[in-house]
N, C-alpha and C. Protein backbone atom coordinates (compact mmCIF):
# COMPACT_ATOMS: atom_id res chain seq x y z
N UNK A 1 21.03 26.32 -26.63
CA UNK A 1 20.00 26.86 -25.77
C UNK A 1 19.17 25.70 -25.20
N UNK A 2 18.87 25.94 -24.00
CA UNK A 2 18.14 24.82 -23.40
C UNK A 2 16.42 25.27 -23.37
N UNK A 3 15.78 24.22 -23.80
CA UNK A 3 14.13 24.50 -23.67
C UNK A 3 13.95 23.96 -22.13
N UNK A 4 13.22 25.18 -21.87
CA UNK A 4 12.31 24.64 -20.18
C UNK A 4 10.35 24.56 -20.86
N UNK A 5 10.20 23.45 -19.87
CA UNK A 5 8.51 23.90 -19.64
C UNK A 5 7.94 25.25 -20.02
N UNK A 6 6.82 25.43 -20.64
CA UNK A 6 6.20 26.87 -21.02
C UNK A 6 6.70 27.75 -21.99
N UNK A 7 7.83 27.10 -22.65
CA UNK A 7 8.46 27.66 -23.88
C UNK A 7 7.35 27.33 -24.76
N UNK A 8 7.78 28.31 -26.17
CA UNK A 8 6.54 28.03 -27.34
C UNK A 8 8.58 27.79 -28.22
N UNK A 9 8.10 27.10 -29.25
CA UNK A 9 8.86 26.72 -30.57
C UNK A 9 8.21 27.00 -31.57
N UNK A 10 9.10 27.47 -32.99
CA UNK A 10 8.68 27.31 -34.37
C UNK A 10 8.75 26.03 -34.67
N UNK A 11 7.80 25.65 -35.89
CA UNK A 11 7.64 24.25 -36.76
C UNK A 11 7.54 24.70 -38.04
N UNK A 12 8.69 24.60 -38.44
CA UNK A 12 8.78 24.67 -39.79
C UNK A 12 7.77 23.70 -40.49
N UNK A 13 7.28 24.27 -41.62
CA UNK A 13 6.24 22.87 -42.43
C UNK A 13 6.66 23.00 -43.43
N UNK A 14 6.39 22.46 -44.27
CA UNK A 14 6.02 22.26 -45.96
C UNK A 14 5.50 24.31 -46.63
N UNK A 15 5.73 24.09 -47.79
CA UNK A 15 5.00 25.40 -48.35
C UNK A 15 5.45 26.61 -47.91
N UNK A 16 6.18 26.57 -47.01
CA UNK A 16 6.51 28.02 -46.18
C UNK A 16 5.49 28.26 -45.12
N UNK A 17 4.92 27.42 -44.23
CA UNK A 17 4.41 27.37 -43.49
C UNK A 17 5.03 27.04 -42.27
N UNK A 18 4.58 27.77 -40.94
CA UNK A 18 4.84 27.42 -39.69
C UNK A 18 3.71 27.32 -38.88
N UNK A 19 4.18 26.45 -37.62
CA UNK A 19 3.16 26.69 -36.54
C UNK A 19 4.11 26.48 -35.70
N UNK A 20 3.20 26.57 -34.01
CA UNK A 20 4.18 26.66 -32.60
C UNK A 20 3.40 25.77 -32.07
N UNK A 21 4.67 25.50 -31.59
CA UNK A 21 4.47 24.14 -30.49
C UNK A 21 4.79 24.37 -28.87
N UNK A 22 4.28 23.89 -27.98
CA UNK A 22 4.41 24.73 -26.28
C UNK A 22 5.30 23.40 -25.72
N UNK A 23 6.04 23.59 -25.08
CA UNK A 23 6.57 22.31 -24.18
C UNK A 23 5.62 22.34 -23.09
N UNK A 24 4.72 21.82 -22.83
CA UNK A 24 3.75 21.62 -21.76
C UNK A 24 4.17 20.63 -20.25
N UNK A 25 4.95 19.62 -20.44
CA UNK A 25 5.11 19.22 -19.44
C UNK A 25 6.82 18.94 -19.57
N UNK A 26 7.29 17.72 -18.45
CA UNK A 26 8.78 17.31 -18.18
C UNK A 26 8.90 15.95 -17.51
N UNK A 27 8.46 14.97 -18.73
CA UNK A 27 8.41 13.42 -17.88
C UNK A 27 10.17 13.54 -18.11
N UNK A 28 10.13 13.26 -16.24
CA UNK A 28 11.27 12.49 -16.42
C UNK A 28 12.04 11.06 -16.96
N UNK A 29 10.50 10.47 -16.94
CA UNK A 29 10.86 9.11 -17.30
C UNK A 29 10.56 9.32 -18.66
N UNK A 30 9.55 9.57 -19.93
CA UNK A 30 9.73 9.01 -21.04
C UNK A 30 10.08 10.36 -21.80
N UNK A 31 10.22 11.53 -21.38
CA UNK A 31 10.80 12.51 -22.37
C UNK A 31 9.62 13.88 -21.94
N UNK A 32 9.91 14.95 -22.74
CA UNK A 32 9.14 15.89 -23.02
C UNK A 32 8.19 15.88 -23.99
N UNK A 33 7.08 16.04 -23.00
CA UNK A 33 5.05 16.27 -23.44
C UNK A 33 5.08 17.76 -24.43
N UNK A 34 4.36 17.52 -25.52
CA UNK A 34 4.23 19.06 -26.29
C UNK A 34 2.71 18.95 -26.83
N UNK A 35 2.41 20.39 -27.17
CA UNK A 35 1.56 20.60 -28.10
C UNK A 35 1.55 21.32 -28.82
N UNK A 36 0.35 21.10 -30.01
CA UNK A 36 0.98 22.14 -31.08
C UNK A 36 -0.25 22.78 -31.30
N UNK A 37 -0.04 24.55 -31.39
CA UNK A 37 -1.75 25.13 -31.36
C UNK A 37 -2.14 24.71 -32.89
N UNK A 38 -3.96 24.68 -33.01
CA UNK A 38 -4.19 25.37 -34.47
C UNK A 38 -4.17 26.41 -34.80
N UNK A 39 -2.84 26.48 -35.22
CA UNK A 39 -2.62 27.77 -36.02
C UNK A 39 -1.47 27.16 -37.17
N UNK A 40 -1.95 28.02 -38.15
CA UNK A 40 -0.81 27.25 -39.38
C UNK A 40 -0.62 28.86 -39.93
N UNK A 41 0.46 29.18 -40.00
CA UNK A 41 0.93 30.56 -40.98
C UNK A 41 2.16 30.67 -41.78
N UNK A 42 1.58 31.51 -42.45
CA UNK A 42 3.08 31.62 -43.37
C UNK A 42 4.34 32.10 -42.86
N UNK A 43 5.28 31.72 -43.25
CA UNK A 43 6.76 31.88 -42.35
C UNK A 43 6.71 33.65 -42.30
N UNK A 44 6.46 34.29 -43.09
CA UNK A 44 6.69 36.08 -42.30
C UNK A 44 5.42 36.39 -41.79
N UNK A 45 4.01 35.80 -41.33
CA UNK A 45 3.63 36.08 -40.97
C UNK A 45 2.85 35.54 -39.40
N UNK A 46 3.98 34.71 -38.89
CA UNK A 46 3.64 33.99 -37.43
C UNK A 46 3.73 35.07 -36.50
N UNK A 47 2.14 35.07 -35.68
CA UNK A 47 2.09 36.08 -34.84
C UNK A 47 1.57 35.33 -33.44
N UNK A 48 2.98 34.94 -32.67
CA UNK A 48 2.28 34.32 -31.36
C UNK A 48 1.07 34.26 -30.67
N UNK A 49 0.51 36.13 -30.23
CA UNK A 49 -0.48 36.32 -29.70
C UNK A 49 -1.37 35.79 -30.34
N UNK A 50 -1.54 35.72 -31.38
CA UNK A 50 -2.67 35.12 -32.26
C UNK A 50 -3.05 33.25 -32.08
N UNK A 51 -1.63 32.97 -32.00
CA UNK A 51 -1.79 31.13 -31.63
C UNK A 51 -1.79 31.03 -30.74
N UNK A 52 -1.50 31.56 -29.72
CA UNK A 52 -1.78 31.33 -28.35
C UNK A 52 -3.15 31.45 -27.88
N UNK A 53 -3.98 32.31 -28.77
CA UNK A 53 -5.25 32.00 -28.32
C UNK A 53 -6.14 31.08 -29.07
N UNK A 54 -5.80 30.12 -29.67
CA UNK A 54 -6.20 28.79 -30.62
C UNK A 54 -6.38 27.72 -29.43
N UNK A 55 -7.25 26.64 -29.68
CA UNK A 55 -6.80 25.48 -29.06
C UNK A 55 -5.57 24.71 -29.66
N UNK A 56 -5.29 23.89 -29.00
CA UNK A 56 -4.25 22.55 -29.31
C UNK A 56 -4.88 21.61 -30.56
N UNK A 57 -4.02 21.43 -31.32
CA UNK A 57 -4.38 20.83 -32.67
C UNK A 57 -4.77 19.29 -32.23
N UNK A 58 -3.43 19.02 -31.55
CA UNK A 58 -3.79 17.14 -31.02
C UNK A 58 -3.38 17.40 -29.67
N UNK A 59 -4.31 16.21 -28.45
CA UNK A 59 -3.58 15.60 -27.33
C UNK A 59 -1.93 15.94 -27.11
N UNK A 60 -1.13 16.20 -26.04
CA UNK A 60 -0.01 15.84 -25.69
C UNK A 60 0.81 14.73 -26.38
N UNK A 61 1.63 14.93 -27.33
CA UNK A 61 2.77 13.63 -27.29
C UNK A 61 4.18 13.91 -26.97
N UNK A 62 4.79 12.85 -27.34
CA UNK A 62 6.38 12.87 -26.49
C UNK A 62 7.06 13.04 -27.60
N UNK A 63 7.94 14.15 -27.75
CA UNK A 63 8.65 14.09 -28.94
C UNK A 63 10.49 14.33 -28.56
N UNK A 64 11.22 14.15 -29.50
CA UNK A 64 12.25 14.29 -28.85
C UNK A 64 12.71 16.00 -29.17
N UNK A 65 12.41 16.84 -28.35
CA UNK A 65 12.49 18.01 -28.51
C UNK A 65 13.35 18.78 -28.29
N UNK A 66 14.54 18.18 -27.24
CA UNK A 66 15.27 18.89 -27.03
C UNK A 66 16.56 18.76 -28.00
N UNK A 67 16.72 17.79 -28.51
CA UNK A 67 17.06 17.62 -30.35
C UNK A 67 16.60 18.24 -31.09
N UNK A 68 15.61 18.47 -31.54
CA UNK A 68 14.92 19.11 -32.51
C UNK A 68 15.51 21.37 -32.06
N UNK A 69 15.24 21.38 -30.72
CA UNK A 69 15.44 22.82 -30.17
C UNK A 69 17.44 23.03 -30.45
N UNK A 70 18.26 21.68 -29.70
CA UNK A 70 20.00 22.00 -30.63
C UNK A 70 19.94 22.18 -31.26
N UNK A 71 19.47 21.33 -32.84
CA UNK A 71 20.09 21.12 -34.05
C UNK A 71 19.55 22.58 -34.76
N UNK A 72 18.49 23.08 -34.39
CA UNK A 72 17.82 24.28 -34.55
C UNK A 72 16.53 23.75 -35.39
N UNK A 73 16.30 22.94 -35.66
CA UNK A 73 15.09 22.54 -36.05
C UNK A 73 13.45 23.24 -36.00
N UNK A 74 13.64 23.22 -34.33
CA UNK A 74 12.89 23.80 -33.54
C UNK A 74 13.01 24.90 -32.91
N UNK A 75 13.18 26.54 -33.61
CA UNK A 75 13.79 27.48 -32.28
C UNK A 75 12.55 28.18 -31.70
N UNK A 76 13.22 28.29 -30.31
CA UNK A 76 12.51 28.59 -29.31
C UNK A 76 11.96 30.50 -29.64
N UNK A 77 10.77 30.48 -29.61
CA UNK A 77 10.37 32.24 -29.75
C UNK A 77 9.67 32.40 -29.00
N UNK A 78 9.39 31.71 -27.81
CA UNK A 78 8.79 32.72 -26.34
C UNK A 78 8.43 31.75 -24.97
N UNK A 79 7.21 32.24 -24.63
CA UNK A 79 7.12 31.79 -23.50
C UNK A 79 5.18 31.68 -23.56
N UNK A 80 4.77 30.72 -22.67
CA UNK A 80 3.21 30.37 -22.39
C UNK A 80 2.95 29.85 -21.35
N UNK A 81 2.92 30.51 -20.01
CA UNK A 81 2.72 29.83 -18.85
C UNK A 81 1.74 28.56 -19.18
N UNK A 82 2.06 27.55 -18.56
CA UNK A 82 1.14 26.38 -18.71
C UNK A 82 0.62 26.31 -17.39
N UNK A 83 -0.89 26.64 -17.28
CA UNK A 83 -2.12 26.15 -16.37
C UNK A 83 -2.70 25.28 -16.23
N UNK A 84 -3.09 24.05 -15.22
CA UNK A 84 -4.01 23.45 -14.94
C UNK A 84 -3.47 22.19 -15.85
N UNK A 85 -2.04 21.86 -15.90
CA UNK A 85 -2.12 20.47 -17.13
C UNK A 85 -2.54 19.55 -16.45
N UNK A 86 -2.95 18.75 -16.92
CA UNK A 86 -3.53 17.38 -16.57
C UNK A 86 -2.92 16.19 -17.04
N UNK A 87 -1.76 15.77 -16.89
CA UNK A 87 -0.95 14.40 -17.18
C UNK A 87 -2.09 13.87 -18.29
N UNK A 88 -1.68 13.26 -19.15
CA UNK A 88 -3.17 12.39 -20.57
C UNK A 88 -2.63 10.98 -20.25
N UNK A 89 -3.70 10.05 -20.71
CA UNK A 89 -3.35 8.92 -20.59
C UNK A 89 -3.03 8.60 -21.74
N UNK A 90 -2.53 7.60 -21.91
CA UNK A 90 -1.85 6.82 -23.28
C UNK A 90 -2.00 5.34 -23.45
N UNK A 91 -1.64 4.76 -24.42
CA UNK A 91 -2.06 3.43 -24.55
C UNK A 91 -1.28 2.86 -24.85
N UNK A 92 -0.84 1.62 -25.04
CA UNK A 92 0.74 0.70 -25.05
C UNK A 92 0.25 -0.99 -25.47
N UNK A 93 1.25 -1.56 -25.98
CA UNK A 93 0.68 -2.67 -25.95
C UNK A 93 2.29 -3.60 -26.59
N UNK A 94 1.52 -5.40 -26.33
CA UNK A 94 2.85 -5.93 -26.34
C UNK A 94 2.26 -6.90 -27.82
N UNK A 95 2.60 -6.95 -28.94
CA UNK A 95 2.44 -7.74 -29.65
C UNK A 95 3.42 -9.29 -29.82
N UNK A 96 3.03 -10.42 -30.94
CA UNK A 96 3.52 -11.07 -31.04
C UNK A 96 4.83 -10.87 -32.22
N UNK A 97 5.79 -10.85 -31.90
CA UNK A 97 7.27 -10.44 -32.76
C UNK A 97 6.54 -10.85 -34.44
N UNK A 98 6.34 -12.41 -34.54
CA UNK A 98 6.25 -12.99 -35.78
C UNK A 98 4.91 -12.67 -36.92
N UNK A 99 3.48 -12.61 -35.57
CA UNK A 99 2.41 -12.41 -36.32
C UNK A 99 1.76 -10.98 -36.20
N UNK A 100 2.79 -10.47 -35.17
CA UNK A 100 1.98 -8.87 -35.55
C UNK A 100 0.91 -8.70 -34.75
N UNK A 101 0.32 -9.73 -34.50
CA UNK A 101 -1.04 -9.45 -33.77
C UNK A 101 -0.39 -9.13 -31.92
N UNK A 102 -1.53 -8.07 -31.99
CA UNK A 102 -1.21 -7.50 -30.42
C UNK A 102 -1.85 -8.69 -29.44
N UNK A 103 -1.51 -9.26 -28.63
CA UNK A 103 -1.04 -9.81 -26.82
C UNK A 103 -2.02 -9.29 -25.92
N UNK A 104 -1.38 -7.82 -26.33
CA UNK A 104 -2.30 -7.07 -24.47
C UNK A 104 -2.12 -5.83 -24.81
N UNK A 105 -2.97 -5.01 -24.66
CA UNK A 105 -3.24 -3.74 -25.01
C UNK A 105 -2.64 -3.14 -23.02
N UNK A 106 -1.93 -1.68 -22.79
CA UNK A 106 -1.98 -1.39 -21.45
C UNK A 106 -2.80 0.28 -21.84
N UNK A 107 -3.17 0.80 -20.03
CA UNK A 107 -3.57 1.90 -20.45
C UNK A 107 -2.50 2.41 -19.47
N UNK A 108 -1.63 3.62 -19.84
CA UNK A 108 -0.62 3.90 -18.86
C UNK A 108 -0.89 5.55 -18.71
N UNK A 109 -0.83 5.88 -17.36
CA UNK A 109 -1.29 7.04 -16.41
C UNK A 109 -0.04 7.86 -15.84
N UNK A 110 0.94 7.57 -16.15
CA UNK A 110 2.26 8.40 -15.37
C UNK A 110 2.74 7.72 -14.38
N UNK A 111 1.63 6.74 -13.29
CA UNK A 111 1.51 6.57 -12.52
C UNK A 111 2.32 4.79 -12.62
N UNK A 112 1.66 4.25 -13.78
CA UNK A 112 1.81 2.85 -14.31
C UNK A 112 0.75 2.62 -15.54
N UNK A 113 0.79 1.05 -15.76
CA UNK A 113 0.40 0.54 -16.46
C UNK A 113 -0.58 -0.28 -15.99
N UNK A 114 -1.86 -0.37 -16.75
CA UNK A 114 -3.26 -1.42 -16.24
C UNK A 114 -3.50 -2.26 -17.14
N UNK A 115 -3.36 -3.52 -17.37
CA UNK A 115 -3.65 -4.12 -18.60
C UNK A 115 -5.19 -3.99 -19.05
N UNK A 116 -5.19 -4.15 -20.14
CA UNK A 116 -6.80 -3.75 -20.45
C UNK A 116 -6.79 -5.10 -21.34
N UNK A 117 -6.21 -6.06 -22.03
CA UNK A 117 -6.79 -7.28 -22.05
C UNK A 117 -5.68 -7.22 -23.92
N UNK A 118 -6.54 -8.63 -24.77
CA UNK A 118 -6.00 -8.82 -26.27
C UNK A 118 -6.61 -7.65 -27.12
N UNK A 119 -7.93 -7.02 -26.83
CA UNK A 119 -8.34 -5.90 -27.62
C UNK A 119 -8.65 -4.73 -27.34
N UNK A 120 -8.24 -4.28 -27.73
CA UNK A 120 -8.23 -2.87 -27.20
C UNK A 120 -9.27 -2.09 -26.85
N UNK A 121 -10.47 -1.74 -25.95
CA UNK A 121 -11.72 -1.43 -25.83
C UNK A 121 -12.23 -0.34 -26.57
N UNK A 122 -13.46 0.10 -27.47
CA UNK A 122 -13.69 0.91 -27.82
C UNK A 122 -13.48 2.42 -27.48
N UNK A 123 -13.50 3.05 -26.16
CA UNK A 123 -13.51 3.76 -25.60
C UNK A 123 -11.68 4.51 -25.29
N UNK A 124 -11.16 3.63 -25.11
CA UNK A 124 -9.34 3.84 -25.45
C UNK A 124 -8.93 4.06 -26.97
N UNK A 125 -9.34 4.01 -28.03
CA UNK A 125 -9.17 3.92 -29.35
C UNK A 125 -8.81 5.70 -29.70
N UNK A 126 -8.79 6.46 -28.49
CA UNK A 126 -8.61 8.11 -29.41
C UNK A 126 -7.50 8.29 -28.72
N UNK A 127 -7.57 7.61 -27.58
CA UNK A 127 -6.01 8.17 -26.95
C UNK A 127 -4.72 7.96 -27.50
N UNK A 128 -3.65 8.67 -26.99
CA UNK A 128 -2.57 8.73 -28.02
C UNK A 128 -1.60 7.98 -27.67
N UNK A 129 -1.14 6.93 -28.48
CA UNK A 129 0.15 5.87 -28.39
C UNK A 129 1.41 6.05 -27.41
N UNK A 130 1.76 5.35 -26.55
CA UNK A 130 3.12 5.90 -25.71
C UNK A 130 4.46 5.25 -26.18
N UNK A 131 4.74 6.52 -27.18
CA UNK A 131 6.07 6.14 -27.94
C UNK A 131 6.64 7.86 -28.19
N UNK A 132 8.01 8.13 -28.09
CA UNK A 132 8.51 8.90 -28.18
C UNK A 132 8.54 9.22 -30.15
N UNK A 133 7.84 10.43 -30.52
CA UNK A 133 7.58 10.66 -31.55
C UNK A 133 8.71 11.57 -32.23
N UNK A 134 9.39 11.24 -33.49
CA UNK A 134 10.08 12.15 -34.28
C UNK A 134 9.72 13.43 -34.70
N UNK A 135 10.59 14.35 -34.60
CA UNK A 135 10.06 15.49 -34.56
C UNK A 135 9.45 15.46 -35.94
N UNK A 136 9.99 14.89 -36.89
CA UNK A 136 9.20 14.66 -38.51
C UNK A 136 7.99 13.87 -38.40
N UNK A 137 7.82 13.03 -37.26
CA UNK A 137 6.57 12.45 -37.41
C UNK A 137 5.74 13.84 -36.73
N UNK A 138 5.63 14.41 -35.99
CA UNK A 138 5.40 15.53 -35.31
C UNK A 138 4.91 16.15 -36.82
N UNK A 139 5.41 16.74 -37.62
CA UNK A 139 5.28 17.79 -38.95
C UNK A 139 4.36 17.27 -39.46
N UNK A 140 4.64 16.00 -40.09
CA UNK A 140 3.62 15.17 -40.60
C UNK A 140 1.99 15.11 -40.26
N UNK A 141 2.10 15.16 -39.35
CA UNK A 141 0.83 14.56 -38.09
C UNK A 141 0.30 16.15 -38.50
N UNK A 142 1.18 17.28 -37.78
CA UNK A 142 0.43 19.13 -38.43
C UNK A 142 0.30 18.54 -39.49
N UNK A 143 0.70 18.31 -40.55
CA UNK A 143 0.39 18.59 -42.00
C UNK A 143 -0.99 17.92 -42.41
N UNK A 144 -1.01 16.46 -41.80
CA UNK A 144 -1.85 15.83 -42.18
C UNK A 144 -2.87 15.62 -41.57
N UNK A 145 -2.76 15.71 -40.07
CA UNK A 145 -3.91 15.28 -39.11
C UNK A 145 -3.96 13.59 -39.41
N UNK A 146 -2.98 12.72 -39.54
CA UNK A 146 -2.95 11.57 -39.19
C UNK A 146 -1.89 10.90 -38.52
N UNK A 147 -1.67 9.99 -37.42
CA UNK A 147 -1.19 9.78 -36.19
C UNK A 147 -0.12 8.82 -37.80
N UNK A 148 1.20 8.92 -37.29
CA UNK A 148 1.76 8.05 -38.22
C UNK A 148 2.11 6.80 -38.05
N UNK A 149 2.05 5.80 -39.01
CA UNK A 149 2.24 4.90 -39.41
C UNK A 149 3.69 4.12 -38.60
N UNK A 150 3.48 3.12 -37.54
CA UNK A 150 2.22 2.11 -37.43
C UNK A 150 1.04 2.30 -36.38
N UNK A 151 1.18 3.15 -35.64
CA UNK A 151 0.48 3.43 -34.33
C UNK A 151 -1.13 3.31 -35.08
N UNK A 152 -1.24 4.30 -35.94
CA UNK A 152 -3.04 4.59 -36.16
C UNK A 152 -3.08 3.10 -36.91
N UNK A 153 -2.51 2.20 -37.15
CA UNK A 153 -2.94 1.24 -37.77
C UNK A 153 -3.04 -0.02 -37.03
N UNK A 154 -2.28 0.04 -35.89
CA UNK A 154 -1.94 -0.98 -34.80
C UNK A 154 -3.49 -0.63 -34.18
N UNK A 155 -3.77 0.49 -33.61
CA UNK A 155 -5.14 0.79 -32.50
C UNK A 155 -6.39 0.73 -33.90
N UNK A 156 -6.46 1.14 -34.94
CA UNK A 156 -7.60 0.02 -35.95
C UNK A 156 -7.30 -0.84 -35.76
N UNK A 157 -6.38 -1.84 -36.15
CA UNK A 157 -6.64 -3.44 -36.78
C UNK A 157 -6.22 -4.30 -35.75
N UNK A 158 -5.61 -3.81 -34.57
CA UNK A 158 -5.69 -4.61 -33.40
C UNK A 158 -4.02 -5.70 -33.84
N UNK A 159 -3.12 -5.02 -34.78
CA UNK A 159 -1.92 -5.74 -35.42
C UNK A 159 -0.82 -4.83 -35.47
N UNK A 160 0.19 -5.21 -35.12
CA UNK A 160 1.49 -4.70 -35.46
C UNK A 160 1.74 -4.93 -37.20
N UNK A 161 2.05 -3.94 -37.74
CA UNK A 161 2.63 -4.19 -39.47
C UNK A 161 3.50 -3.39 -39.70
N UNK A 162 4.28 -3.09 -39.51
CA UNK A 162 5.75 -2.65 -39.57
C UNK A 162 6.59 -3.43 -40.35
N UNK A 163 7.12 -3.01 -41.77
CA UNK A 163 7.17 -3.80 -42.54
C UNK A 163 6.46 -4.45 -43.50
N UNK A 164 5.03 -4.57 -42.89
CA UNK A 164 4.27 -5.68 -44.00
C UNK A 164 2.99 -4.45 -44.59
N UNK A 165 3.19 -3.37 -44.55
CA UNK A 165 2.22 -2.62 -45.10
C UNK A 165 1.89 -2.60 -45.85
């Protein structure tokens, strides 16, 4: 089955828990934009109408979803017209291979990339990393409410540690 834009998905969690996730947008260039409502329920008792009227747990990220929707990971159970999206910005950056320490922070718009300099400005620090996310990092992130490892640690400490954690 193929996912289009405005589909909702199950997310299997931990515990016998689910939530739904919306395909919100269709970058052609870095993948498919999702979100996931707050709503967390138990696997017999997920009731769309009910999460659909929740906000979004986190910002837009890129996950690889249309993997997750084959393998069945992710199956598709309806539909959510998407209104008024607004492309999000994201943040990027080029570190040094050996010391980890980040180079140049970018802020990227759909549009391109703006360098914003060696540190990353206070004010960019909530936006969300531009990296295509595992659908397990995806679960994780519901489960925990923390951006995974290295991203939330790269935009604190201003360092790549991958590996040296």
């Amino acid at each position: 089955m193929m996912i289009k834009v405005a589909d909702l998905f199950e997310i299997t969690l931990s515990n016998d828990k689910k939530a739904i996730g919306h395909y919100v947008f269709r970058d052609k260039q870095n993948g498919p934009l999702i979100q996931v409502f707050d709503y967390i329920a138990n696997k017999d008792a997920v009731r769309i109408e009910d999460a659909v009227k929740k906000p979004y747990l986190f910002p837009p990220v890129i996950t690889g979803l249309n993997a997750a929707v084959r393998t069945g990971l992710w199956p598709i159970i309806g539909k959510k017209a998407v209104i008024n999206f607004v492309y999000p910005k994201f943040i990027s950056s080029h570190w040094n291979i050996n010391t980890g320490e980040v180079k140049n922070w970018f802020l990227y718009d759909q549009k391109g990339f703006t360098s914003l300099g060696p540190a990353l400005p206070e004010e960019f620090k909530d936006l969300e990393y531009l990296v295509v996310w595992s659908p397990f990092d995806v679960i994780s992130r519901i489960e925990t409410g923390i951006i995974p490892y290295p991203f939330g640690d790269m935009i604190k400490n201003n360092r790549f540690t991958i590996g040296k954690k």
